[in-house]
N, C-alpha and C. Protein backbone atom coordinates (compact mmCIF):
# COMPACT_ATOMS: atom_id res chain seq x y z
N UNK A 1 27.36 70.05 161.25
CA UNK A 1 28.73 69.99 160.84
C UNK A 1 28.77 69.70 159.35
N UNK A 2 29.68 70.26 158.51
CA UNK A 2 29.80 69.99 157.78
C UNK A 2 31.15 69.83 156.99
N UNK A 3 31.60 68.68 155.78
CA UNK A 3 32.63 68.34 155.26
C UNK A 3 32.87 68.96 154.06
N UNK A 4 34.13 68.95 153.37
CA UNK A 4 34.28 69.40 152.12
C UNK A 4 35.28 68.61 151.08
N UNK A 5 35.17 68.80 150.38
CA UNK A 5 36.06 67.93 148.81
C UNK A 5 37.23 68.97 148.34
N UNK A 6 38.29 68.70 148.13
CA UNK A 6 39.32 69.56 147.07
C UNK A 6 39.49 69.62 146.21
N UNK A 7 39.59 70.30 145.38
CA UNK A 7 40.21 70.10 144.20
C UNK A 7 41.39 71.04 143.60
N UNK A 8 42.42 70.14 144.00
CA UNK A 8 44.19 70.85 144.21
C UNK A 8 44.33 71.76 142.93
N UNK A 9 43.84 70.71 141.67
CA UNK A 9 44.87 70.90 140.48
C UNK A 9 44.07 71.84 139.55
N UNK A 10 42.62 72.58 140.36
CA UNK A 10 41.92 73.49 139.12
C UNK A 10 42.13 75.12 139.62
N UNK A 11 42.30 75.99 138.28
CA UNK A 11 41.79 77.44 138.81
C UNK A 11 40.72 77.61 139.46
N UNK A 12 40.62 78.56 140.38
CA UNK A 12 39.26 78.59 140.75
C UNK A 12 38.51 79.85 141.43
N UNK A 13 39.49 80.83 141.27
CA UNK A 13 39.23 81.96 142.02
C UNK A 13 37.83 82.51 141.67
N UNK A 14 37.14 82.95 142.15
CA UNK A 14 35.60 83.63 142.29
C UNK A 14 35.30 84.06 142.99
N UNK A 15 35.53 85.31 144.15
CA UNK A 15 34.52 86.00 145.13
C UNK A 15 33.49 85.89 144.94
N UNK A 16 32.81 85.52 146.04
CA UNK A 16 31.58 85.43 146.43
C UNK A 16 30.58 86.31 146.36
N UNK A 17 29.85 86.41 145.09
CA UNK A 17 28.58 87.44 144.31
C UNK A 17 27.14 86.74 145.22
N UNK A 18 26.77 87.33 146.66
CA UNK A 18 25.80 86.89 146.82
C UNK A 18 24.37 86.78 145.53
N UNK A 19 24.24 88.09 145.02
CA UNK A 19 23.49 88.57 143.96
C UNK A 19 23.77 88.26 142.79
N UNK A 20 24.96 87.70 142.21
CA UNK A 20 25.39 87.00 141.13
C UNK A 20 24.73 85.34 141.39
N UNK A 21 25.11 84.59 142.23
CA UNK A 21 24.74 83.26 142.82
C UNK A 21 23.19 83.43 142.86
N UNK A 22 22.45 84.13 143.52
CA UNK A 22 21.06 83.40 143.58
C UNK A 22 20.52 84.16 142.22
N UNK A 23 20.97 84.89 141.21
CA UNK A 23 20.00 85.24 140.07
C UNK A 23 20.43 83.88 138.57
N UNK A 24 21.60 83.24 139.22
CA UNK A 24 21.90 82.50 138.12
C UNK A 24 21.07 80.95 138.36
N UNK A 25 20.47 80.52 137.39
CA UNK A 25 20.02 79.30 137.68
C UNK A 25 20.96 78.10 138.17
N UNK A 26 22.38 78.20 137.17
CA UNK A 26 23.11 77.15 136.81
C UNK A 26 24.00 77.79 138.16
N UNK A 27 24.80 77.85 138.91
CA UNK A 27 25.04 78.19 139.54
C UNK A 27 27.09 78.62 138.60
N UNK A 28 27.86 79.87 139.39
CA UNK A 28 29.04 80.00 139.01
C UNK A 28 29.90 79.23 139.24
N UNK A 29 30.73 78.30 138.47
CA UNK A 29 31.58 77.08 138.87
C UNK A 29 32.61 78.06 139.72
N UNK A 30 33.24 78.59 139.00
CA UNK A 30 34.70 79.22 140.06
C UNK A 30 34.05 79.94 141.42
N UNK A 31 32.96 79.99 141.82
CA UNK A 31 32.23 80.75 143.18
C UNK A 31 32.46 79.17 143.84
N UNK A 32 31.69 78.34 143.19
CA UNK A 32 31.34 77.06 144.00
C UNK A 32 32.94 76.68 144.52
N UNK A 33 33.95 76.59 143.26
CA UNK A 33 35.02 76.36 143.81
C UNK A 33 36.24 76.92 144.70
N UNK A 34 36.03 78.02 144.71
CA UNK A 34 36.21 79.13 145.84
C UNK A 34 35.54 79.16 147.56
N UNK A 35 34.16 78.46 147.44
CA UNK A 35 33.74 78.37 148.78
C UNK A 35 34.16 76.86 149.43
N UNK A 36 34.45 75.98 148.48
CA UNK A 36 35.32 74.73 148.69
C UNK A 36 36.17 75.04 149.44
N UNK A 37 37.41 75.59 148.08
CA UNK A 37 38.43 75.48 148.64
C UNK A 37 39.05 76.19 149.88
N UNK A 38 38.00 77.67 149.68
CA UNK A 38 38.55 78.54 151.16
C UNK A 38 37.99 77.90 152.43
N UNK A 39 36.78 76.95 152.62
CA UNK A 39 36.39 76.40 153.55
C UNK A 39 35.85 77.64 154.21
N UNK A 40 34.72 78.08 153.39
CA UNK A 40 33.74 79.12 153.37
C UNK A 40 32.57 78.55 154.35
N UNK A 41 32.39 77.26 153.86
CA UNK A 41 30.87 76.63 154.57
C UNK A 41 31.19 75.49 155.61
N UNK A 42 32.51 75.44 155.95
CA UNK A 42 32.92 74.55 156.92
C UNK A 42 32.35 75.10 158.53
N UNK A 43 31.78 74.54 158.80
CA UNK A 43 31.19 74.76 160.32
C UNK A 43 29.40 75.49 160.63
N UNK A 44 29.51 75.98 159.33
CA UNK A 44 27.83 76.89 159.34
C UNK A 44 27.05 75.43 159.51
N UNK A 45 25.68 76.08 159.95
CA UNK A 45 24.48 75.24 160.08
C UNK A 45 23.78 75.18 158.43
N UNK A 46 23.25 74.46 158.23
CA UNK A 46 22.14 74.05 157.19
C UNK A 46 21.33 75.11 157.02
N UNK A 47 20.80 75.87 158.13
CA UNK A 47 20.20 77.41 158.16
C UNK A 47 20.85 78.57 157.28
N UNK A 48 21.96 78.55 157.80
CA UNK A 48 23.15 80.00 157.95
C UNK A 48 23.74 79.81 156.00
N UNK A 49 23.92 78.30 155.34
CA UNK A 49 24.05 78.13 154.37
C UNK A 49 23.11 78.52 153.63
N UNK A 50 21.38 78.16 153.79
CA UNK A 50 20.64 78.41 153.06
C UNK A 50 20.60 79.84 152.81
N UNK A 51 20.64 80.44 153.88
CA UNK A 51 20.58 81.97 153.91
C UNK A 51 21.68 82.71 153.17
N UNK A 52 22.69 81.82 152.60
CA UNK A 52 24.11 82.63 151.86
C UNK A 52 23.81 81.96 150.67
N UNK A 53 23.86 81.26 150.51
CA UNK A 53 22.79 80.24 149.01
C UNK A 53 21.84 80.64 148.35
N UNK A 54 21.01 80.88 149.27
CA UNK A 54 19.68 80.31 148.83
C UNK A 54 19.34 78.77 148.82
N UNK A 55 17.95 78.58 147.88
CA UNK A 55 17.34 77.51 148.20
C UNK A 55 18.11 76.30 147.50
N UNK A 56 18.54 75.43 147.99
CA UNK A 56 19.28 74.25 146.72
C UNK A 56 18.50 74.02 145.55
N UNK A 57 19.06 73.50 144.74
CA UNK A 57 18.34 72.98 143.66
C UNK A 57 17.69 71.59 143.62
N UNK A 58 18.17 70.90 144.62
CA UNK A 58 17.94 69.93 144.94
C UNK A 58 18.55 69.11 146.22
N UNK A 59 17.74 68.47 147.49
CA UNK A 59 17.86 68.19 148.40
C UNK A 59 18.12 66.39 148.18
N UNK A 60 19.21 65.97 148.34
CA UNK A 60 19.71 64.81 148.53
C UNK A 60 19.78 63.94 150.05
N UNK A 61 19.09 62.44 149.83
CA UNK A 61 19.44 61.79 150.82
C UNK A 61 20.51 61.11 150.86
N UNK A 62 21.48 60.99 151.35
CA UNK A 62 22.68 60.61 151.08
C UNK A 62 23.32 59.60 152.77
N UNK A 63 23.14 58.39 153.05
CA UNK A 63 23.98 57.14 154.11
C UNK A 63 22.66 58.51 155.16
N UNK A 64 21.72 58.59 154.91
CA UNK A 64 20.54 59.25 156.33
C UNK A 64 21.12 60.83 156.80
N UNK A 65 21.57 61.34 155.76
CA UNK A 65 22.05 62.48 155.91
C UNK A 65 20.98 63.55 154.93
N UNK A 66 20.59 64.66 155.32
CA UNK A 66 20.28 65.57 154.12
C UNK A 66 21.57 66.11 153.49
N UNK A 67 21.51 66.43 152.43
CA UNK A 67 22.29 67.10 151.68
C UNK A 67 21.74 68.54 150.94
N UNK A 68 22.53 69.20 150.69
CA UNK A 68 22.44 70.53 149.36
C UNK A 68 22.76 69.98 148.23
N UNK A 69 22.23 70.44 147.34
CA UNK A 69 23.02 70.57 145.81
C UNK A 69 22.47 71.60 145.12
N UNK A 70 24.28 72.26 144.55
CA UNK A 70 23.56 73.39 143.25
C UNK A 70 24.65 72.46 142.42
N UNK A 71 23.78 72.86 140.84
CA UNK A 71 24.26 72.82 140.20
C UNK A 71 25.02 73.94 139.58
N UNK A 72 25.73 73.76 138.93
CA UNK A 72 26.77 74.39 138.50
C UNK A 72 26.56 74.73 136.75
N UNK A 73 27.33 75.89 136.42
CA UNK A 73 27.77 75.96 134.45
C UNK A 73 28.49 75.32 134.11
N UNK A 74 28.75 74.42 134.95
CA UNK A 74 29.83 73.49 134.19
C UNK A 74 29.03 71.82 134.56
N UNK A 75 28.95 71.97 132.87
CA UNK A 75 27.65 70.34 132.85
C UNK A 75 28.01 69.46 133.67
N UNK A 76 29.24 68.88 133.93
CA UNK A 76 29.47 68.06 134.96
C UNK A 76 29.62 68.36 136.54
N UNK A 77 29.87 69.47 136.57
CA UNK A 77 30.28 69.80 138.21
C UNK A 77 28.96 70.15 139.05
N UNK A 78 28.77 69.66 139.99
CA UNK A 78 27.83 70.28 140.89
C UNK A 78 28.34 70.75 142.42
N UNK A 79 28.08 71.68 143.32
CA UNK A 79 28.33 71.68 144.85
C UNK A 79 26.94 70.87 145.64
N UNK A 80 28.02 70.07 146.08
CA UNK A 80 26.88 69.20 147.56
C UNK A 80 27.82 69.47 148.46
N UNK A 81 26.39 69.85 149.41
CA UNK A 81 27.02 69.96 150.90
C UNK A 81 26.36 69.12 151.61
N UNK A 82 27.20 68.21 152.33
CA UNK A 82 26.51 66.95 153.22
C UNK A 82 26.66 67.77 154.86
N UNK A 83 25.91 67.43 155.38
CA UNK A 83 25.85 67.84 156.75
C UNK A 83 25.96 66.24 157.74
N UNK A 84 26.62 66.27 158.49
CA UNK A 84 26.77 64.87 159.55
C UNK A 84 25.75 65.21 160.34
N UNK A 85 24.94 64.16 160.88
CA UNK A 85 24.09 63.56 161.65
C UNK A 85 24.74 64.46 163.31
């Protein structure tokens, strides 16, 4: 299972460039915020994500949970996806 974060007050439109997303290191902020907000990755497995992703950039332990993280082009923003136990 998995949860998600909003963010009401930003632009964010980006269709989803499978082939844009895994050739960029930094990952596309308006993609990341597009699969947020449409609740793109709400319900997939940890599998089914990796496979639309790719590999995270980094795997977080987070309260005994694994997590995802890409980072993002935008120095501060990153996507984590926490998965519940």
């Amino acid at each position: 299972m998995t949860s998600q974060a909003c963010f009401h007050n930003l632009n964010y439109r980006q269709k989803f460039d499978k082939e844009k997303w895994t050739r960029a290191e930094s990952k596309p902020f308006k993609m990341a915020k597009t699969l947020v907000k449409d609740s793109i990755l709400i319900g997939q497995s940890r599998k089914q994500i990796i496979e639309m992703l790719g590999s995270s950039t980094d795997t977080l332990q987070y309260e005994k949970n694994d997590n995802l993280q890409y980072f993002t082009d935008q120095d501060t923003w990153e996507l984590i996806i926490r998965f519940k136990g």
